[in-house]
C-alpha atoms as a PDB file:
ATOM      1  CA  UNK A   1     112.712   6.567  78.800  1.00  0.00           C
ATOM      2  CA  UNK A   2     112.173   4.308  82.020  1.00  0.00           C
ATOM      3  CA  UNK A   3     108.972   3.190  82.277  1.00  0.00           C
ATOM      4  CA  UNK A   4     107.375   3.857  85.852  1.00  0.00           C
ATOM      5  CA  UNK A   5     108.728   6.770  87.274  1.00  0.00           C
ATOM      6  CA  UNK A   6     106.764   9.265  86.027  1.00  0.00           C
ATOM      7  CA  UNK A   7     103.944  10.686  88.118  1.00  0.00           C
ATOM      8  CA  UNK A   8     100.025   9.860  85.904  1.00  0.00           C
ATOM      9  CA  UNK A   9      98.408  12.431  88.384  1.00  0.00           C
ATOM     10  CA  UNK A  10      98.758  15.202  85.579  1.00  0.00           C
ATOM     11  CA  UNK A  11      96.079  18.243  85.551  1.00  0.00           C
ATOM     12  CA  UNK A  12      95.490  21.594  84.624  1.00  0.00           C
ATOM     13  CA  UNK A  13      96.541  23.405  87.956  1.00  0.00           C
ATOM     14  CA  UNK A  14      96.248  27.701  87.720  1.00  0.00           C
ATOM     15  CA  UNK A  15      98.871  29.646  89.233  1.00  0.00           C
ATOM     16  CA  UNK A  16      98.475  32.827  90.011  1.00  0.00           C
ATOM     17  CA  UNK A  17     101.230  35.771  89.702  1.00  0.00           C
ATOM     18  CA  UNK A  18     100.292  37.876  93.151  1.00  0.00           C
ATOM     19  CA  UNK A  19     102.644  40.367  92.043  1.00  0.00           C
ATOM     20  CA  UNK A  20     100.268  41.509  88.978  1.00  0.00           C
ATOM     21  CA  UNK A  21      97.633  39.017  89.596  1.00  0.00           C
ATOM     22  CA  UNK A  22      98.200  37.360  86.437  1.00  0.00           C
ATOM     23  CA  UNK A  23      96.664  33.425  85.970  1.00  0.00           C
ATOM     24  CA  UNK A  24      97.673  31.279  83.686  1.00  0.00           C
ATOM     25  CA  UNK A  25      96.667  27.396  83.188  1.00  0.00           C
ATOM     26  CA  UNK A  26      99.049  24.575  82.941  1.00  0.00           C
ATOM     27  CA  UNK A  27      99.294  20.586  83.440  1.00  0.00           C
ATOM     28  CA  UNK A  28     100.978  19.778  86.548  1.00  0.00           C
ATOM     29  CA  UNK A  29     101.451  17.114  89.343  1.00  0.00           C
ATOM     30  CA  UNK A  30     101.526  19.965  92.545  1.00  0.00           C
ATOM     31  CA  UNK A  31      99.438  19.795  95.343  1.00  0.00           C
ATOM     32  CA  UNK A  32      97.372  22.874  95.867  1.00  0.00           C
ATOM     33  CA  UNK A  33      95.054  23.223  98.735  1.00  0.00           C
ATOM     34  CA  UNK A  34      93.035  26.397  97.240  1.00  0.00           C
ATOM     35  CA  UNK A  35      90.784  26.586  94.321  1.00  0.00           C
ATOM     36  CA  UNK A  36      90.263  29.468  91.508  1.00  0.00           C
ATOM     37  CA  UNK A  37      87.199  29.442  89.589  1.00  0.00           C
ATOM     38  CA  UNK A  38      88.595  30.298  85.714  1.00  0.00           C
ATOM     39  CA  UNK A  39      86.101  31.557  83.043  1.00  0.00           C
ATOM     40  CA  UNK A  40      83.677  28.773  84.892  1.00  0.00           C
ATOM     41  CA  UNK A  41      86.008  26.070  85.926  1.00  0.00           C
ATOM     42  CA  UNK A  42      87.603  25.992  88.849  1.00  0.00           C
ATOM     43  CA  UNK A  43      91.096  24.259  89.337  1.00  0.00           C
ATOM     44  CA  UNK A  44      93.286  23.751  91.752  1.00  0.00           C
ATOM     45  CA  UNK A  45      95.553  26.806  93.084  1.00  0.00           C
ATOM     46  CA  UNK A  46      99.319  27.775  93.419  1.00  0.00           C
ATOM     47  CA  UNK A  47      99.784  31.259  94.428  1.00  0.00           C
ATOM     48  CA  UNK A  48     103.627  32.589  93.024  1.00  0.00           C
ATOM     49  CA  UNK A  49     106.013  35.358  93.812  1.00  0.00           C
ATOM     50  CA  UNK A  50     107.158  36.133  90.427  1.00  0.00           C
ATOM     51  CA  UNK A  51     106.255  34.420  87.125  1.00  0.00           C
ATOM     52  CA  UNK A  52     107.140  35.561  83.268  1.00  0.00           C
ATOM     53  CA  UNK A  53     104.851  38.618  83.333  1.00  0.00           C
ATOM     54  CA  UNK A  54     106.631  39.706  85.873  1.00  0.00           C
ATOM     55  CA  UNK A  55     110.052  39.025  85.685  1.00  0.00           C
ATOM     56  CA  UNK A  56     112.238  41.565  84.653  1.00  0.00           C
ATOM     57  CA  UNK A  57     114.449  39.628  82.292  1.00  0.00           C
ATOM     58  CA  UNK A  58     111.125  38.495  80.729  1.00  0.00           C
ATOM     59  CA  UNK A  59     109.308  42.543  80.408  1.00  0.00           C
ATOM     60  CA  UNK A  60     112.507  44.064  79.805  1.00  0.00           C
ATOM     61  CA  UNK A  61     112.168  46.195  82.742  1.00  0.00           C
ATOM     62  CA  UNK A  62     114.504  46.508  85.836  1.00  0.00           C
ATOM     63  CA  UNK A  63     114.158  47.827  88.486  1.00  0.00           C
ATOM     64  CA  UNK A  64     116.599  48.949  91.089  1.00  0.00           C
ATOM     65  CA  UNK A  65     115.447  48.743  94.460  1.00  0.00           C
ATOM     66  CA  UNK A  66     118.174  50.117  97.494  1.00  0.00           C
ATOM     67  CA  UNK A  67     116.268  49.116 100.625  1.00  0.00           C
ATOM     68  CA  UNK A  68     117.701  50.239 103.887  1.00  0.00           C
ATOM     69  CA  UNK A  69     120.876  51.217 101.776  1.00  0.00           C
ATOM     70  CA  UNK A  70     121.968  47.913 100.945  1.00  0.00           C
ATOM     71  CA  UNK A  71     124.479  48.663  98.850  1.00  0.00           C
ATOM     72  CA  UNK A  72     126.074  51.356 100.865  1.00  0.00           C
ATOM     73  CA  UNK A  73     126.036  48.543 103.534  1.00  0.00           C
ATOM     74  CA  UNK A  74     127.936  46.017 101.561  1.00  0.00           C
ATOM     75  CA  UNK A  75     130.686  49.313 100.859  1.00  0.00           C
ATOM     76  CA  UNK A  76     131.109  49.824 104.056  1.00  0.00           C
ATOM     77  CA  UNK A  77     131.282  46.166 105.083  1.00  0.00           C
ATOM     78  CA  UNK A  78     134.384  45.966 102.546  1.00  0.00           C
ATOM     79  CA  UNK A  79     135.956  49.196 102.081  1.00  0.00           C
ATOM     80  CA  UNK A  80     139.141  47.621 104.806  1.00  0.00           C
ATOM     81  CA  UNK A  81     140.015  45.383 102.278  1.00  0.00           C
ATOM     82  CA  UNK A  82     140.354  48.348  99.511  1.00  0.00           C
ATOM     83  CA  UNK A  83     143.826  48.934  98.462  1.00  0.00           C
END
């Protein structure tokens, strides 16, 4: 490995699943400008979409969401090039 190119700012940072409000605690070099207070401690915050308690490939779980008719949409937008 190179020596000096690595960040040396490492800490535990807590993101936060707002899907299912899951938190979980890893090292990492983000910059967060909110804090979480976890079982007493409080470290810095990164709020996330989607994380592996939520993901469907991860829970096994799909889900098939048709907003607006999106897929009737995307027929329509290509039936003239059906055969």
């Amino acid at each position: 490995m190179k020596k000096g190119i690595h960040p040396e700012n490492y800490r535990l940072v807590a993101f936060k699943d707002m899907s299912n409000n899951d938190v979980f605690l890893t090292k990492s070099t983000v910059n967060a400008n909110e804090t979480i207070d976890v079982d007493g401690v409080e470290y810095p915050l990164v709020k996330m979409e989607i994380s592996r308690t939520s993901h469907p490939f991860y829970t096994g779980k799909s889900k098939l969401i048709d907003t607006a008719g999106r897929i009737d949409k995307f027929k329509n937008k290509y039936a003239k090039f059906k055969k």
